[in-house]
C-alpha atoms as a PDB file:
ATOM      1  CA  UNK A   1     123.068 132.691 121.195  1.00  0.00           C
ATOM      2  CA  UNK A   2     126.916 132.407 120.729  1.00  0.00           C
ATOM      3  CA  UNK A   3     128.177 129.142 119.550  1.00  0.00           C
ATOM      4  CA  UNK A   4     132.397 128.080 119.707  1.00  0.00           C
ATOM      5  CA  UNK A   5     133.584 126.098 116.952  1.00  0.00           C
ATOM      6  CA  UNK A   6     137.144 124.503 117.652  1.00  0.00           C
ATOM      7  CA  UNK A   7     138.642 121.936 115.613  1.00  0.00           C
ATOM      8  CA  UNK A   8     142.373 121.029 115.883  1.00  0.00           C
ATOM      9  CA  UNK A   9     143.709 117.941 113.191  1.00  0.00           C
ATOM     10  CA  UNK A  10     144.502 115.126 115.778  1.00  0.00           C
ATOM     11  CA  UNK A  11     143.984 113.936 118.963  1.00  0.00           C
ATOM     12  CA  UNK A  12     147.511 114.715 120.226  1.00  0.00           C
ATOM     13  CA  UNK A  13     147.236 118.562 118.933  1.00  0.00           C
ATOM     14  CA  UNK A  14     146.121 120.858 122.118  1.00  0.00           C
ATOM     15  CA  UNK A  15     142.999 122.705 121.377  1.00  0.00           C
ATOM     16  CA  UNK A  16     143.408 125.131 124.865  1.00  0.00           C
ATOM     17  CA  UNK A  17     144.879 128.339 122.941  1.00  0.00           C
ATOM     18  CA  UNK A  18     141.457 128.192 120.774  1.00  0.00           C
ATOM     19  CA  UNK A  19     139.197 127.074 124.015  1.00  0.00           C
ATOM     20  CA  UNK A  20     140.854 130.316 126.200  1.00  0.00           C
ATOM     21  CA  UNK A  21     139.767 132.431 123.222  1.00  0.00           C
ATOM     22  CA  UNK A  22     136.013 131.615 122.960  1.00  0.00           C
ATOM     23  CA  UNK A  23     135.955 131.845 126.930  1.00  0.00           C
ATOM     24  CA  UNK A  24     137.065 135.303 126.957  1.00  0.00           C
ATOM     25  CA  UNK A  25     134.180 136.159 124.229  1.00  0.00           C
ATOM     26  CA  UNK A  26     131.632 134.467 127.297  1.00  0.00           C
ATOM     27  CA  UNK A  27     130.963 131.335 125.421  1.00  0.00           C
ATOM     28  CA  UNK A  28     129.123 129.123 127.556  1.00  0.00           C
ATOM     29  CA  UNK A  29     131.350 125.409 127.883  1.00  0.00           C
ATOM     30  CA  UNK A  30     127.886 124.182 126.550  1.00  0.00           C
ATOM     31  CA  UNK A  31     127.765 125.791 123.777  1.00  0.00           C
ATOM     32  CA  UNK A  32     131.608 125.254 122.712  1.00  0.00           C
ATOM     33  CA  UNK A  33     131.801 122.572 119.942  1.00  0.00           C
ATOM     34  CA  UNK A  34     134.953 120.631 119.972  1.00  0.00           C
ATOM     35  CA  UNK A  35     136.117 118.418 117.168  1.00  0.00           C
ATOM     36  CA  UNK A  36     139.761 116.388 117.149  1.00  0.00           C
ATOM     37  CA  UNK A  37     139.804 115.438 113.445  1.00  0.00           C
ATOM     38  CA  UNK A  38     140.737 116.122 109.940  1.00  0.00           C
ATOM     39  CA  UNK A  39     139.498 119.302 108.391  1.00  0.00           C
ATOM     40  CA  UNK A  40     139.195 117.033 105.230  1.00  0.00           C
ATOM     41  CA  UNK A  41     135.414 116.649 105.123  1.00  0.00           C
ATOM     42  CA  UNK A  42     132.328 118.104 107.236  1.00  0.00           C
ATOM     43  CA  UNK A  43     131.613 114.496 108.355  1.00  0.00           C
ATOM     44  CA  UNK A  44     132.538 115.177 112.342  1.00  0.00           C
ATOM     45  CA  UNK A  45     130.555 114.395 115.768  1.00  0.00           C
ATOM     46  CA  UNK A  46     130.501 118.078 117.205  1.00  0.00           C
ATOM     47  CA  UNK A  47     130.367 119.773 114.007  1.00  0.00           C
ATOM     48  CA  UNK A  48     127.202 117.877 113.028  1.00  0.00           C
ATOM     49  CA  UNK A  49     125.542 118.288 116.395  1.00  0.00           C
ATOM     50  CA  UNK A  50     126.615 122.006 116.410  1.00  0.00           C
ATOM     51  CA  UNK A  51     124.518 122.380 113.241  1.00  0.00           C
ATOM     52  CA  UNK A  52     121.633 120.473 115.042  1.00  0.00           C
ATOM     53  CA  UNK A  53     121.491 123.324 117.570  1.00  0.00           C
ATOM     54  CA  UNK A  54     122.094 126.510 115.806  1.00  0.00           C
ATOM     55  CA  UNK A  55     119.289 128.921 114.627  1.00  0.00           C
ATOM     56  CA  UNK A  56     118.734 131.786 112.802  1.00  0.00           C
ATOM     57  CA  UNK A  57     120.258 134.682 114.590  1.00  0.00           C
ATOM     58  CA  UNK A  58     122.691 133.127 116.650  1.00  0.00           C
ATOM     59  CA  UNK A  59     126.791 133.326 115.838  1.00  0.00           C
ATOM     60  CA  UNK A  60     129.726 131.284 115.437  1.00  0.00           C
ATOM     61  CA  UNK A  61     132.760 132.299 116.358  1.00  0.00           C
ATOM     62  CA  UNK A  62     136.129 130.212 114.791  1.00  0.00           C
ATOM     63  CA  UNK A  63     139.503 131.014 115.704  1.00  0.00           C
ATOM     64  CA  UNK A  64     140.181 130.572 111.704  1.00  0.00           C
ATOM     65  CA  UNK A  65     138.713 129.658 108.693  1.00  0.00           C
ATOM     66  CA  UNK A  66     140.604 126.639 108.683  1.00  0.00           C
ATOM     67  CA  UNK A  67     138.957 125.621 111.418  1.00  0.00           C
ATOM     68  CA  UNK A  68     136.333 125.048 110.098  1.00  0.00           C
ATOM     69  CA  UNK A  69     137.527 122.839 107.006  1.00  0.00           C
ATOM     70  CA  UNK A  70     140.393 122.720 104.769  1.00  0.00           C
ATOM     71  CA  UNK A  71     138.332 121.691 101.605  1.00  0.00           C
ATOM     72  CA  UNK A  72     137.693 124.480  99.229  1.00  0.00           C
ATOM     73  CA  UNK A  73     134.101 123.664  97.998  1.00  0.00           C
ATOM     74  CA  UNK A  74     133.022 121.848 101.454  1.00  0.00           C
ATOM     75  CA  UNK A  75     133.998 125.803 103.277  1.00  0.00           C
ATOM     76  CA  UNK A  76     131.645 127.352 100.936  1.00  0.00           C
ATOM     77  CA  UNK A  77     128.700 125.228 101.045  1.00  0.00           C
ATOM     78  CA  UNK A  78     128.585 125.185 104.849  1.00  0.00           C
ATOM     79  CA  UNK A  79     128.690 128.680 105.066  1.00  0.00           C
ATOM     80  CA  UNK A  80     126.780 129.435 102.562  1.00  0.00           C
ATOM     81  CA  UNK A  81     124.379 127.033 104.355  1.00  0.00           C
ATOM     82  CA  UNK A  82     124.737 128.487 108.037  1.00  0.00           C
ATOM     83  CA  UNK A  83     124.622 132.283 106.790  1.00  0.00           C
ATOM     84  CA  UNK A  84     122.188 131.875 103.939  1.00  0.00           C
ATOM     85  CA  UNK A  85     119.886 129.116 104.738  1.00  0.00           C
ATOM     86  CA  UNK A  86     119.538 128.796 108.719  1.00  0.00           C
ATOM     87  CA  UNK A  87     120.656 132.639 108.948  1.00  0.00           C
ATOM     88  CA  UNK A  88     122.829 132.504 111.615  1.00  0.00           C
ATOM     89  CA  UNK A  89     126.456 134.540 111.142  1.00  0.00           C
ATOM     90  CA  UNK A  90     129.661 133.330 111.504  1.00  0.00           C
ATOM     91  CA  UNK A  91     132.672 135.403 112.788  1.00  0.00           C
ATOM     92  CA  UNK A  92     136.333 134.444 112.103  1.00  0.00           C
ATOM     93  CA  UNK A  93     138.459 135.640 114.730  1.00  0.00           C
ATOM     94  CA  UNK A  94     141.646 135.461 113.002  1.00  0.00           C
ATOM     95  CA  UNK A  95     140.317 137.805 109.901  1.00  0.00           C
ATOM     96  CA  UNK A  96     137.435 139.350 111.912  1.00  0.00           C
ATOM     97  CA  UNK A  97     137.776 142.821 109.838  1.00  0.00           C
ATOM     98  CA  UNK A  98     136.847 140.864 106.698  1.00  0.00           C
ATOM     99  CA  UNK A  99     135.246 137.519 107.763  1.00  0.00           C
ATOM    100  CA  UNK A 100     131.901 138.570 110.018  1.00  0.00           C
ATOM    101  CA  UNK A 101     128.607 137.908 107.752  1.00  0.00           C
ATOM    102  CA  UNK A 102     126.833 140.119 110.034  1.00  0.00           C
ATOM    103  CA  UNK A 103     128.896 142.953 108.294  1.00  0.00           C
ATOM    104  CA  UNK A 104     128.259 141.396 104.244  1.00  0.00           C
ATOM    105  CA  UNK A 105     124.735 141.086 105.813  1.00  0.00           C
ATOM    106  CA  UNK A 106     124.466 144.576 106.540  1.00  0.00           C
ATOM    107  CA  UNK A 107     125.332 145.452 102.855  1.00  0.00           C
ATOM    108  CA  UNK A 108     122.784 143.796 101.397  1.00  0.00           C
ATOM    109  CA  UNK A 109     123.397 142.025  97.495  1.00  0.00           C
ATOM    110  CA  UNK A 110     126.969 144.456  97.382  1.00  0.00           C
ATOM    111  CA  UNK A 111     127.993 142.535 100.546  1.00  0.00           C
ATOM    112  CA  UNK A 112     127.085 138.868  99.380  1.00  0.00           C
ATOM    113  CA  UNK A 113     129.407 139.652  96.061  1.00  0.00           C
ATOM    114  CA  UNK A 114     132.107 140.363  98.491  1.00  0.00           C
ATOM    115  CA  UNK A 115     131.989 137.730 100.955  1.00  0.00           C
ATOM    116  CA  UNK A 116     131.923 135.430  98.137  1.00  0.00           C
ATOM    117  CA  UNK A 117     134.812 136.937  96.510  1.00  0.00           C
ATOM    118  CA  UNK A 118     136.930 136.578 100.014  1.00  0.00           C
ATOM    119  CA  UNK A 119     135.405 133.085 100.596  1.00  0.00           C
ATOM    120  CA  UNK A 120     136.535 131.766  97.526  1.00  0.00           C
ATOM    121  CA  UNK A 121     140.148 132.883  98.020  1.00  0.00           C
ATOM    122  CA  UNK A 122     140.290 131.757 101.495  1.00  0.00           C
ATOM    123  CA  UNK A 123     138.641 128.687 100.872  1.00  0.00           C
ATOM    124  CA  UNK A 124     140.886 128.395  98.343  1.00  0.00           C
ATOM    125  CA  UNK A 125     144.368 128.896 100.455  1.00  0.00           C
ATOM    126  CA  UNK A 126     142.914 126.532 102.896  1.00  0.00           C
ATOM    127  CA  UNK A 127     142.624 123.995 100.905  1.00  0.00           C
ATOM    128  CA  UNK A 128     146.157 124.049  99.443  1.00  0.00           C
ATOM    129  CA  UNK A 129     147.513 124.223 102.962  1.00  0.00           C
ATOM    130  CA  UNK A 130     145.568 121.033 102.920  1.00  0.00           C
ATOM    131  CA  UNK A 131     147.557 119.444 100.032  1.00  0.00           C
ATOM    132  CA  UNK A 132     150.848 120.961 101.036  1.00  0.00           C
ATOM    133  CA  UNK A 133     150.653 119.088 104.237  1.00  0.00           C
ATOM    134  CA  UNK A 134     149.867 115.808 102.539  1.00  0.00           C
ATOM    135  CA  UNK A 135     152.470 116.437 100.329  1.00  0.00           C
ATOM    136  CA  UNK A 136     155.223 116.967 103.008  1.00  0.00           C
ATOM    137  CA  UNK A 137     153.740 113.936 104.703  1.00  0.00           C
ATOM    138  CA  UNK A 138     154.429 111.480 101.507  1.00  0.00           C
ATOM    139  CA  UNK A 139     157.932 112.953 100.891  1.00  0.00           C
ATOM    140  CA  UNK A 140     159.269 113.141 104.577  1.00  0.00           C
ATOM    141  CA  UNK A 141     157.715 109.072 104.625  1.00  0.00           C
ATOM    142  CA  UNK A 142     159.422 108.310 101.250  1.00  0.00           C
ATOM    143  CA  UNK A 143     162.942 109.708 102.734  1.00  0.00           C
ATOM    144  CA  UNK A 144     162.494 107.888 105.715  1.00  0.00           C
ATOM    145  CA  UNK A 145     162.011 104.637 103.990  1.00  0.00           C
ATOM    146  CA  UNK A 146     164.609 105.406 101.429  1.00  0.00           C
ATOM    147  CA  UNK A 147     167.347 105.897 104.363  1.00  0.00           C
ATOM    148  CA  UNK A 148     166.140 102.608 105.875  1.00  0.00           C
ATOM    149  CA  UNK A 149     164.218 103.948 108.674  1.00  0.00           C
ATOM    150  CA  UNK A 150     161.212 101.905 109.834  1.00  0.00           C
ATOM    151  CA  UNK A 151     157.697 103.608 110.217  1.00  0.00           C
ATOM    152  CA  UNK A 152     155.068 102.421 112.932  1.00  0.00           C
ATOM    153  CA  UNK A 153     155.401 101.208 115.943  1.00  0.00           C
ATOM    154  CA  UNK A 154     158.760  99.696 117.096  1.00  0.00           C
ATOM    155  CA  UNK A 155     159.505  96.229 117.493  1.00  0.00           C
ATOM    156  CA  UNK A 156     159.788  94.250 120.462  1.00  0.00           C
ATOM    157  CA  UNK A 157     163.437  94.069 121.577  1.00  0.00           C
ATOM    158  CA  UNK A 158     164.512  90.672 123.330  1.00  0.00           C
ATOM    159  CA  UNK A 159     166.747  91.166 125.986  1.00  0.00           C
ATOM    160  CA  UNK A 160     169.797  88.769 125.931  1.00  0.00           C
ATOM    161  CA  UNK A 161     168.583  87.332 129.599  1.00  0.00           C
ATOM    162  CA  UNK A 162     165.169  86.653 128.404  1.00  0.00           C
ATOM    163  CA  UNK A 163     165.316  82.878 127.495  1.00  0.00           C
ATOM    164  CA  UNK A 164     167.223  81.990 131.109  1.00  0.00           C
ATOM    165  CA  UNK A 165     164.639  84.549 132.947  1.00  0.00           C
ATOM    166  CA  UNK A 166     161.656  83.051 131.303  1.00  0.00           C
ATOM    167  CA  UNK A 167     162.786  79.430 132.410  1.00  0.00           C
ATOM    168  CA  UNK A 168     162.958  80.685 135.897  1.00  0.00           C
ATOM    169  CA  UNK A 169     159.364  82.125 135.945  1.00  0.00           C
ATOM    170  CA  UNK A 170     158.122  79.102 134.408  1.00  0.00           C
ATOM    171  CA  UNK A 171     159.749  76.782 136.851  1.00  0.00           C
ATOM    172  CA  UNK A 172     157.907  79.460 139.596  1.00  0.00           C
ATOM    173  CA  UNK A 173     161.349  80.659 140.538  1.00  0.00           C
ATOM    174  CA  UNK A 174     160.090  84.173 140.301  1.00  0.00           C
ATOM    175  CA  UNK A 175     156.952  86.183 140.076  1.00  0.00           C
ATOM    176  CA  UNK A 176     156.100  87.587 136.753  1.00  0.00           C
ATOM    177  CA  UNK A 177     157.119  91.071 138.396  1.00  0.00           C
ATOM    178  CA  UNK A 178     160.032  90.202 139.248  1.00  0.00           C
ATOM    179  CA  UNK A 179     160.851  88.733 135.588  1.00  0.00           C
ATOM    180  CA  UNK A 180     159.695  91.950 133.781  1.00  0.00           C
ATOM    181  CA  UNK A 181     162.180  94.166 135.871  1.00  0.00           C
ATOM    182  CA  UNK A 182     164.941  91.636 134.863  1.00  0.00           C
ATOM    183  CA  UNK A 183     164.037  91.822 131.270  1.00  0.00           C
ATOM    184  CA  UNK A 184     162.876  95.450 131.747  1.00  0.00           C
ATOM    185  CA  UNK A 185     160.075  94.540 129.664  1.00  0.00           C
ATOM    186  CA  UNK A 186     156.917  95.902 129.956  1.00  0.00           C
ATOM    187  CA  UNK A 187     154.353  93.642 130.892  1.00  0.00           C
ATOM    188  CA  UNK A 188     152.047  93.318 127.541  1.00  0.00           C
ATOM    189  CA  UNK A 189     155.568  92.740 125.721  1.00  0.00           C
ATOM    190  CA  UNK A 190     156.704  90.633 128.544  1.00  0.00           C
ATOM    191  CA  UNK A 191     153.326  87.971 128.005  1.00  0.00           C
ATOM    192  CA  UNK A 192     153.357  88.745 123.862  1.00  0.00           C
ATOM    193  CA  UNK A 193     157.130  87.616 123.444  1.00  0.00           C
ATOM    194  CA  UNK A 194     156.407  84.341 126.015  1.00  0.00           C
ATOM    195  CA  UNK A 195     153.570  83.470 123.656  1.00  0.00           C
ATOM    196  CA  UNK A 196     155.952  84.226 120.037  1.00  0.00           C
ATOM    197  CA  UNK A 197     158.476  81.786 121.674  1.00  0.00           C
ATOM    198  CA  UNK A 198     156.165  78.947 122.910  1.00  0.00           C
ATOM    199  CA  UNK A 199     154.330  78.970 119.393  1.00  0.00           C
END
């Protein structure tokens, strides 16, 4: 059987490019495993219930080895685990020349050497992507915060009309509607900024 592993880091990152790719290989959509979440740890809903399904013989094909984690131990345990233990293979389409077990497999002890050689240095890269990224993250916050900028969501802005507007609905003057066009407030800031000013 061929299994699709895609994982991309948040829910606002678009996971089609790696979806299209294990189409065109004939991957079944029920047998495509997607994850929106750090590549951190192995701790994920479809990666977990991919391993539930998988058997000895079938393959699982990542658009990177990044994909499927950026932590350098974590990489090598799981597919260690997957190759060695359940003996399925896993094929990494980015580096598919050197990462395909079915190929180390094939060379018997000379071959698990290897792939453990590549793994490791790999594994290794993708987990200092990992820290670069949380570096960059930490300075680019720092320099915001340094140059005054705030970080999270924005504050409510009261419009200068708000006070007199309010008043009006209050006294049934004019439908909540027609307040929050006035104010051009949205209506959960509308009712959260009438509660702030009646506290």
């Amino acid at each position: 059987m061929n299994i699709g592993y895609v994982r991309v880091s948040s829910k606002d990152q678009n996971e089609e490019r790696q979806v299209l790719k294990m189409r065109e290989l004939g991957i079944e959509d029920r047998f495509l495993f997607i994850d929106k979440a750090s590549g951190k740890d192995f701790d994920r809903p479809e990666y977990q219930a991919m391993k539930r399904i998988v058997r000895g013989g079938d393959v699982i094909y990542l658009d990177a080895l990044d994909r499927l984690g950026r932590d350098y131990d974590g990489i090598i345990r799981e597919w260690k685990e997957i190759t060695r233990e359940i003996g399925a293979d896993i094929v990494v389409l980015e580096n598919e020349n050197i990462f395909d077990s079915r190929k180390f497999r094939e060379m018997g002890d000379i071959g698990k050497l290897m792939e453990d050689q590549f793994l490791s240095l790999l594994s290794y890269v993708a987990e200092q992507e990992r820290k670069k990224i949380k570096q960059r993250q930490r300075e680019g916050i720092s320099v915001a915060r340094a140059n005054g900028k705030r970080l999270g969501r924005p504050g409510c802005v009261i419009p200068p009309n708000f006070q007199e507007i309010c008043q009006q609905w209050r006294e049934g003057k004019m439908t909540a509607v027609e307040a929050m066009r006035r104010t051009g407030m949205k209506k959960s800031s509308f009712y959260k900024m009438v509660k702030i000013l009646t506290i």
